[in-house]
PDB file of N, CA and C in Angstrom:
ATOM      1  N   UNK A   1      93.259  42.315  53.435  1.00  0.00           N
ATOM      2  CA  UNK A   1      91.813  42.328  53.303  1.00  0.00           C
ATOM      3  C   UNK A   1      91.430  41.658  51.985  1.00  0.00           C
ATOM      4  N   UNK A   2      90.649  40.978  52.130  1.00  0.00           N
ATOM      5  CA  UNK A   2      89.711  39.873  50.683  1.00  0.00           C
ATOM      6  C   UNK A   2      89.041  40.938  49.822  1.00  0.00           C
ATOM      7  N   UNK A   3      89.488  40.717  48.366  1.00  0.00           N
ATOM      8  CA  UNK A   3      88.900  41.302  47.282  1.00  0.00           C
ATOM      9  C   UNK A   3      87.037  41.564  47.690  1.00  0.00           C
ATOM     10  N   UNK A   4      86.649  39.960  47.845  1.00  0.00           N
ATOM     11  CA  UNK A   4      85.204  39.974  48.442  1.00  0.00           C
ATOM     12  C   UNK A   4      84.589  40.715  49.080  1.00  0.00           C
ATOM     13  N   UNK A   5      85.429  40.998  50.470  1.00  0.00           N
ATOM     14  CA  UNK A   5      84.895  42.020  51.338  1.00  0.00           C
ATOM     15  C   UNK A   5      85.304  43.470  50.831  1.00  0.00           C
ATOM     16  N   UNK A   6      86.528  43.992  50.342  1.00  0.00           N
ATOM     17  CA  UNK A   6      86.379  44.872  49.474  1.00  0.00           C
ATOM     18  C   UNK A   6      85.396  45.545  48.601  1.00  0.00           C
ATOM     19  N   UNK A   7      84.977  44.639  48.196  1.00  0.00           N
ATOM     20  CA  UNK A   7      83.916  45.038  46.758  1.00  0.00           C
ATOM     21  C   UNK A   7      82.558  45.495  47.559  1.00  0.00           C
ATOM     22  N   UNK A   8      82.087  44.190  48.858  1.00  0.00           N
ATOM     23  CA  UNK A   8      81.149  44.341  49.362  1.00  0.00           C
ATOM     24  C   UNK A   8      80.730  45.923  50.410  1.00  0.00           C
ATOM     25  N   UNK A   9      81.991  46.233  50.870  1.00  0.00           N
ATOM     26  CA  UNK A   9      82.122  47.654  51.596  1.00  0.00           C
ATOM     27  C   UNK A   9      81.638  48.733  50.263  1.00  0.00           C
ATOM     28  N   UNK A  10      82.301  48.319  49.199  1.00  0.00           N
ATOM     29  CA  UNK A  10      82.000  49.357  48.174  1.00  0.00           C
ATOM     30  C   UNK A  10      81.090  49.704  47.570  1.00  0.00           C
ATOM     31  N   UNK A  11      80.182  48.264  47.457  1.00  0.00           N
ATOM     32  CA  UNK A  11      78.936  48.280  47.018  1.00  0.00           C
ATOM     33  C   UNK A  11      77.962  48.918  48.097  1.00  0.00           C
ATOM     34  N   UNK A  12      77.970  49.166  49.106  1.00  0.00           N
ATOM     35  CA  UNK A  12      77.289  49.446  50.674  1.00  0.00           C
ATOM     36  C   UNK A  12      77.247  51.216  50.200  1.00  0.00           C
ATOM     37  N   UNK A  13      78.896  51.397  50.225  1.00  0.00           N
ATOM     38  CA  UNK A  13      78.555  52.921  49.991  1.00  0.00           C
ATOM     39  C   UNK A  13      78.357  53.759  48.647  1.00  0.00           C
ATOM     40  N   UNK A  14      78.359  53.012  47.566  1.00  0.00           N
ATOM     41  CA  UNK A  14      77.698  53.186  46.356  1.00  0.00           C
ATOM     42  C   UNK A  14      76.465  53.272  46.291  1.00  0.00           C
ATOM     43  N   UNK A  15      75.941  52.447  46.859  1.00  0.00           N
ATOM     44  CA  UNK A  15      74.313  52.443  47.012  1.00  0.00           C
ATOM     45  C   UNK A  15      73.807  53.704  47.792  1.00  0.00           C
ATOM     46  N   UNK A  16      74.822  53.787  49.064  1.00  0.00           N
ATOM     47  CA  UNK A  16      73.955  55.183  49.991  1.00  0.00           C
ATOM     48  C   UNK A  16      74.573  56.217  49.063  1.00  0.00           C
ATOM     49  N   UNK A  17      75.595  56.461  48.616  1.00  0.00           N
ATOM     50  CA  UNK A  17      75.852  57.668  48.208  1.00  0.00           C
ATOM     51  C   UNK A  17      74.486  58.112  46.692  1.00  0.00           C
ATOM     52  N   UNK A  18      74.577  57.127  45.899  1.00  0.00           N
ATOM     53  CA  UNK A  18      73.654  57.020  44.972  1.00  0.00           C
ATOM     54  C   UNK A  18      72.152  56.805  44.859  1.00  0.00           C
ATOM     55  N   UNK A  19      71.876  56.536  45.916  1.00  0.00           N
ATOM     56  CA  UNK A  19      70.552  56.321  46.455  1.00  0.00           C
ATOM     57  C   UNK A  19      70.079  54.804  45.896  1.00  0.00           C
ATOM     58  N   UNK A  20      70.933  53.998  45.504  1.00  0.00           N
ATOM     59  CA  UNK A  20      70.038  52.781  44.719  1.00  0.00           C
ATOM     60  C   UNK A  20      70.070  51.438  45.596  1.00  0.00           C
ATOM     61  N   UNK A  21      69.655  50.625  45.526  1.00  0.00           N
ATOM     62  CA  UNK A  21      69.749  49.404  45.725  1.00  0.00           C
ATOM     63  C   UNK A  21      71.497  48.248  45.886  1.00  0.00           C
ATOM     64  N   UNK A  22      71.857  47.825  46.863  1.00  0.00           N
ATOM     65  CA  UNK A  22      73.206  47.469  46.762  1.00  0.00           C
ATOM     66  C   UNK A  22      73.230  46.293  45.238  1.00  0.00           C
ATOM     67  N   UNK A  23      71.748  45.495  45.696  1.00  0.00           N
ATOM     68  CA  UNK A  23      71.701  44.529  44.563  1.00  0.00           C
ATOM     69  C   UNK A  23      72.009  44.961  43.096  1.00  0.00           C
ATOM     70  N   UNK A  24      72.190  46.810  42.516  1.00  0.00           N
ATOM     71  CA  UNK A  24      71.654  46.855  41.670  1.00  0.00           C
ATOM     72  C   UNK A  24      73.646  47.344  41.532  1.00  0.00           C
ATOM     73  N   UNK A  25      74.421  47.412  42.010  1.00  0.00           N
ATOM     74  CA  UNK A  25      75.653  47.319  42.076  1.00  0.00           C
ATOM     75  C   UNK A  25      76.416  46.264  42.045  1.00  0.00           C
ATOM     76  N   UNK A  26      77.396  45.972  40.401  1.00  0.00           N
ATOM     77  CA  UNK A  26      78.258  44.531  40.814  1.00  0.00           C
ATOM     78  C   UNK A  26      79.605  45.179  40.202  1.00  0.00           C
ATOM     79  N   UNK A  27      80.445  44.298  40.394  1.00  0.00           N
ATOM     80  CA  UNK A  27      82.205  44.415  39.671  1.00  0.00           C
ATOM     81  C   UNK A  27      81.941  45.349  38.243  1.00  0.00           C
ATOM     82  N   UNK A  28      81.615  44.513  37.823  1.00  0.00           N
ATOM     83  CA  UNK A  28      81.161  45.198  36.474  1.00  0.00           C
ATOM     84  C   UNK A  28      80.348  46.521  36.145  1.00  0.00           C
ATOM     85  N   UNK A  29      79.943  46.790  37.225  1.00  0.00           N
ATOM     86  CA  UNK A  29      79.195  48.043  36.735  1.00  0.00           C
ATOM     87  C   UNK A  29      79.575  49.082  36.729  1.00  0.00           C
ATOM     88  N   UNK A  30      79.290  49.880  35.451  1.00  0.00           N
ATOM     89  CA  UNK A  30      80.169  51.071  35.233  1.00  0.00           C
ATOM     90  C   UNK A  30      79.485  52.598  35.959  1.00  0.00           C
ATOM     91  N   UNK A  31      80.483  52.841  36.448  1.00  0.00           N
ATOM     92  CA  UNK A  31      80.475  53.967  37.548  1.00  0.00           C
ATOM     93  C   UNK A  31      79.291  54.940  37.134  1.00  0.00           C
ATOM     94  N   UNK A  32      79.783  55.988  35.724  1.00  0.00           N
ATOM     95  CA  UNK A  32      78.844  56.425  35.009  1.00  0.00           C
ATOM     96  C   UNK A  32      78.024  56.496  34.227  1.00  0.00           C
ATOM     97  N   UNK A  33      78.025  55.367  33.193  1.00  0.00           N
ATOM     98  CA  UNK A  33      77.047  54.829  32.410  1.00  0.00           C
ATOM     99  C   UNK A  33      75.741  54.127  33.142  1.00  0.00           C
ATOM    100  N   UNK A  34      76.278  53.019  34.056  1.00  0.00           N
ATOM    101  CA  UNK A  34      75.073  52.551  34.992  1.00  0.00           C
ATOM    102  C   UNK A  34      74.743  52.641  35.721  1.00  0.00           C
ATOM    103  N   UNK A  35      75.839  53.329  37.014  1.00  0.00           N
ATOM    104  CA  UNK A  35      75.373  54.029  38.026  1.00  0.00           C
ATOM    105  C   UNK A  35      74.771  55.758  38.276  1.00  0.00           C
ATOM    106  N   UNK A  36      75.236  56.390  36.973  1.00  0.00           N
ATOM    107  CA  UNK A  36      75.135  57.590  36.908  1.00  0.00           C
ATOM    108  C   UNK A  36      75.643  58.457  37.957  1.00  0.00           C
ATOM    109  N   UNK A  37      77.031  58.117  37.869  1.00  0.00           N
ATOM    110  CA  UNK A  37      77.314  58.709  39.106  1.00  0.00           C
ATOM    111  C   UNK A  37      78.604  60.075  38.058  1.00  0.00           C
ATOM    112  N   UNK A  38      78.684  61.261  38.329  1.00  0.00           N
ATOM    113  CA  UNK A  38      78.860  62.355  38.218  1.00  0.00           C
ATOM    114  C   UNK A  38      80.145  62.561  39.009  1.00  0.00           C
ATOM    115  N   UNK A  39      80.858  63.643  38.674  1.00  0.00           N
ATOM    116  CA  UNK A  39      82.323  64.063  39.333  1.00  0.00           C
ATOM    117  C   UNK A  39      81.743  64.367  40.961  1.00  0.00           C
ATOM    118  N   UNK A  40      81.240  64.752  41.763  1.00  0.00           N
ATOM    119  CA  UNK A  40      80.815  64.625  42.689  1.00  0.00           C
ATOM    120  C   UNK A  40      80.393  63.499  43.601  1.00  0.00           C
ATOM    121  N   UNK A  41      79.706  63.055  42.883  1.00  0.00           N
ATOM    122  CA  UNK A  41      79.772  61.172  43.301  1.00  0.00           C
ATOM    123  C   UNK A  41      80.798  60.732  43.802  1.00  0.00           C
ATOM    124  N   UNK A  42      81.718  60.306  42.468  1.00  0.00           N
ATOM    125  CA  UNK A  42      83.183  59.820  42.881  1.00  0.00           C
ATOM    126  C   UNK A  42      83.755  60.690  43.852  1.00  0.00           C
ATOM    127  N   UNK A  43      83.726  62.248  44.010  1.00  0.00           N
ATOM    128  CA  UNK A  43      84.643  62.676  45.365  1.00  0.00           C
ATOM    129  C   UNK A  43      83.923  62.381  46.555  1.00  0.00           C
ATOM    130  N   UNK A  44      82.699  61.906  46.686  1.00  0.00           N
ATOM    131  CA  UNK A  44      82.142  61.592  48.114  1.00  0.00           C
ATOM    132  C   UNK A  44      82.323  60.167  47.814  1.00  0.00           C
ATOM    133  N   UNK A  45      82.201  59.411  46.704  1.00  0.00           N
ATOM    134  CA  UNK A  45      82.808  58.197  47.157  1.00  0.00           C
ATOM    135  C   UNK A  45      84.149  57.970  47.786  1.00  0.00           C
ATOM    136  N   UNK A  46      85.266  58.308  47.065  1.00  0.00           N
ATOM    137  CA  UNK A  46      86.665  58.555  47.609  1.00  0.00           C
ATOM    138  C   UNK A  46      86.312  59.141  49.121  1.00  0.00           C
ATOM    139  N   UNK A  47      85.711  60.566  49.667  1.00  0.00           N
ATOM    140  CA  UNK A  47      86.231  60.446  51.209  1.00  0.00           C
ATOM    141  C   UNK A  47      85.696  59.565  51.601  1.00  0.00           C
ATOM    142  N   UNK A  48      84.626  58.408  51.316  1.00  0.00           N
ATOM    143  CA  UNK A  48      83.715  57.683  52.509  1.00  0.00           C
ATOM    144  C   UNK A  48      84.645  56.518  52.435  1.00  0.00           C
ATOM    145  N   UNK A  49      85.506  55.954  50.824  1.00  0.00           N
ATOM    146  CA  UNK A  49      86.862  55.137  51.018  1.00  0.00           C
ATOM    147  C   UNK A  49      87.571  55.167  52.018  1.00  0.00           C
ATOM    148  N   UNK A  50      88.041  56.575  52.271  1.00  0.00           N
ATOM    149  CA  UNK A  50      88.853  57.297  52.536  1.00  0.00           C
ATOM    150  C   UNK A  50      88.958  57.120  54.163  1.00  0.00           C
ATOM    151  N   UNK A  51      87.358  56.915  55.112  1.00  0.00           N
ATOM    152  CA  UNK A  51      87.219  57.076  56.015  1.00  0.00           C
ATOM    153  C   UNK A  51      86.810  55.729  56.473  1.00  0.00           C
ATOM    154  N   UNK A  52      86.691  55.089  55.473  1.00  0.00           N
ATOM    155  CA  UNK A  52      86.375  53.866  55.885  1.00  0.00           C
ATOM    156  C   UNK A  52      87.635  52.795  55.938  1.00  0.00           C
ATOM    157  N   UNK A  53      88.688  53.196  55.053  1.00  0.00           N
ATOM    158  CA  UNK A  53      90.391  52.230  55.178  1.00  0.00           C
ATOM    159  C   UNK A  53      91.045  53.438  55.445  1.00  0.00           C
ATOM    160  N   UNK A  54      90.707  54.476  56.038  1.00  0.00           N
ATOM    161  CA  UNK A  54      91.864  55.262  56.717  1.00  0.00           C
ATOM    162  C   UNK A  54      93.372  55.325  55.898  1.00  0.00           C
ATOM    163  N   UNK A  55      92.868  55.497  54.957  1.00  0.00           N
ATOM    164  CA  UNK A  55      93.780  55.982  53.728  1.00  0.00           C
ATOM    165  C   UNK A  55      93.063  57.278  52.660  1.00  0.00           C
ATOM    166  N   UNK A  56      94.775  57.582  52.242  1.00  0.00           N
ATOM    167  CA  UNK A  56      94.820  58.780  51.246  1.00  0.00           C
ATOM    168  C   UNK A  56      94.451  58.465  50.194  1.00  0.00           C
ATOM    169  N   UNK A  57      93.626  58.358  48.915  1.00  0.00           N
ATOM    170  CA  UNK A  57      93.961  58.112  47.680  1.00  0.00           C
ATOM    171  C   UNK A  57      93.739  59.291  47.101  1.00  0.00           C
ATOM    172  N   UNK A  58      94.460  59.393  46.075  1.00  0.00           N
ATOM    173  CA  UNK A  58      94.975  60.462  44.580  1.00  0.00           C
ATOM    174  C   UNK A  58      93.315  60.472  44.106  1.00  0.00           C
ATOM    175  N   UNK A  59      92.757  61.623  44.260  1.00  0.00           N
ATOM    176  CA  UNK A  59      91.733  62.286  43.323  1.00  0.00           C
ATOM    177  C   UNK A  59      91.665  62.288  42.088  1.00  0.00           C
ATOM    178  N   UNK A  60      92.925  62.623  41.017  1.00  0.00           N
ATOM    179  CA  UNK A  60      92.802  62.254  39.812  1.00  0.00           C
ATOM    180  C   UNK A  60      92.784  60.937  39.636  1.00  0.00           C
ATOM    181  N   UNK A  61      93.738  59.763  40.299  1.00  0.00           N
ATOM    182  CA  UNK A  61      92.999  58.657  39.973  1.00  0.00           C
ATOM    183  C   UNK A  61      91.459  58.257  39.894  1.00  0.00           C
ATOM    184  N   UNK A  62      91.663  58.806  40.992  1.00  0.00           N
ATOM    185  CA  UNK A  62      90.097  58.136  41.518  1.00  0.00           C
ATOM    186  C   UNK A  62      88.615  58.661  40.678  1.00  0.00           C
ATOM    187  N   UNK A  63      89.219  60.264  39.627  1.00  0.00           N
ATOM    188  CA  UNK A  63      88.557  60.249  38.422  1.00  0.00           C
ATOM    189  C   UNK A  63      88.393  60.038  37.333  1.00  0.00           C
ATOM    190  N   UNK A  64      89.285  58.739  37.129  1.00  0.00           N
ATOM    191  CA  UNK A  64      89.379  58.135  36.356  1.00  0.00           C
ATOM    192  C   UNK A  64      88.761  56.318  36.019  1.00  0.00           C
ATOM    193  N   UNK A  65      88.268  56.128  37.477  1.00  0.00           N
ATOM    194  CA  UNK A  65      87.968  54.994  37.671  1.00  0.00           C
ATOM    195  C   UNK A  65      86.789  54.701  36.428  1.00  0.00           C
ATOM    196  N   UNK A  66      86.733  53.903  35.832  1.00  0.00           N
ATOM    197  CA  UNK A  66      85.395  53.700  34.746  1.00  0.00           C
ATOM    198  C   UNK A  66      84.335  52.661  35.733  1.00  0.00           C
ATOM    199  N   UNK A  67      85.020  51.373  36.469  1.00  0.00           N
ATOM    200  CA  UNK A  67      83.702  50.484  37.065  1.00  0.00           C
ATOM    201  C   UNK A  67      84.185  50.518  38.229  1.00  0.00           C
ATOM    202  N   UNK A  68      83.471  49.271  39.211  1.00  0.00           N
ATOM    203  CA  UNK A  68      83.385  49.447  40.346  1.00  0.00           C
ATOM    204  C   UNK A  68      84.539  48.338  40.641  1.00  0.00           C
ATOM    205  N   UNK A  69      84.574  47.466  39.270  1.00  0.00           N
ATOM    206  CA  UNK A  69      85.869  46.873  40.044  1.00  0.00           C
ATOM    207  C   UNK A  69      87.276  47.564  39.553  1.00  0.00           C
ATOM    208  N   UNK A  70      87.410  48.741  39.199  1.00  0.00           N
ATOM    209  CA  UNK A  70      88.506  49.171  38.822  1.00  0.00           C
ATOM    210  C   UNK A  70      88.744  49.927  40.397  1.00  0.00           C
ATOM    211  N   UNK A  71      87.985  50.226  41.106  1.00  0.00           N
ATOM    212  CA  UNK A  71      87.980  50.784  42.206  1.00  0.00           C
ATOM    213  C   UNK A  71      88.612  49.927  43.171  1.00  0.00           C
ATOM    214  N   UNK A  72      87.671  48.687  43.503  1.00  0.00           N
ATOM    215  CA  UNK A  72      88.434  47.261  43.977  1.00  0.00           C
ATOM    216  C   UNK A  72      89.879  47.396  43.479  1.00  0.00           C
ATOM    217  N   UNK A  73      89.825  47.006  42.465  1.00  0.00           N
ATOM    218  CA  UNK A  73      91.606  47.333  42.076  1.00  0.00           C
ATOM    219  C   UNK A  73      92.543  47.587  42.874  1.00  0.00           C
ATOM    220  N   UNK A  74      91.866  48.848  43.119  1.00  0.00           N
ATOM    221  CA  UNK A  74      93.204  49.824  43.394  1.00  0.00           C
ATOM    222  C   UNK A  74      92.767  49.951  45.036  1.00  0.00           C
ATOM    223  N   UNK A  75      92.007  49.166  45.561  1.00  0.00           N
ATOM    224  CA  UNK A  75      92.099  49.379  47.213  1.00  0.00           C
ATOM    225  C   UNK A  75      92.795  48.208  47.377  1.00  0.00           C
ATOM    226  N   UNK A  76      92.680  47.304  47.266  1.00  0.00           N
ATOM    227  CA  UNK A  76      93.698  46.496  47.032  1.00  0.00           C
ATOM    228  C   UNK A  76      95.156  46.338  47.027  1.00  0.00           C
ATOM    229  N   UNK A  77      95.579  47.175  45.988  1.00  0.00           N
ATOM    230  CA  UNK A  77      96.446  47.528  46.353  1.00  0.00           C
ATOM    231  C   UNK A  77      97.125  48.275  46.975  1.00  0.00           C
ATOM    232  N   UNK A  78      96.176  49.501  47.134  1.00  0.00           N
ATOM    233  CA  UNK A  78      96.683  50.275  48.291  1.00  0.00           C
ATOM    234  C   UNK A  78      96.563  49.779  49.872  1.00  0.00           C
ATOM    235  N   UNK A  79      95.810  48.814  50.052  1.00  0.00           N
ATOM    236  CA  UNK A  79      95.476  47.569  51.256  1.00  0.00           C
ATOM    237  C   UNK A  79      96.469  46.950  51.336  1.00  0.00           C
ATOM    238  N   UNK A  80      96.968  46.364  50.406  1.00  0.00           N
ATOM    239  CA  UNK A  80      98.153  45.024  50.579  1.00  0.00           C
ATOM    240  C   UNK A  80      99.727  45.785  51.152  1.00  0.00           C
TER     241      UNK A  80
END
């Protein structure tokens, strides 16, 4: 799967989970500083990952993520 379409799935459910705008989501944007997204956030982000590539990922990673492309990152590699 393409980094591109990656990011773009992510940005889709960043926006619904967060209520904002997809436009207002890029690589760069940091999870909690600009998205304001909270330990809760990230665990409904992770299951909607989760349900959307039908994969497991590690919770403590996944609270550790700082942006949105550190997230990309690591689907990625768990994709490849």
């Amino acid at each position: 799967m393409k980094k591109e379409d990656i990011l773009e799935k992510l940005k889709e459910i960043i926006a619904s989970i967060m209520k904002t705008d997809v436009s207002g989501v890029s690589r760069e944007s940091r999870l909690k500083e600009d998205l304001r997204a909270d330990s809760l956030d990230k665990i409904n982000m992770l299951m909607a990952l989760e349900e959307a590539y039908d994969i497991e990922m590690d919770e403590e990673e996944a609270l550790t993520f700082k942006t949105v492309g550190d997230v990309v990152d690591y689907l990625v590699k768990e994709l490849s």
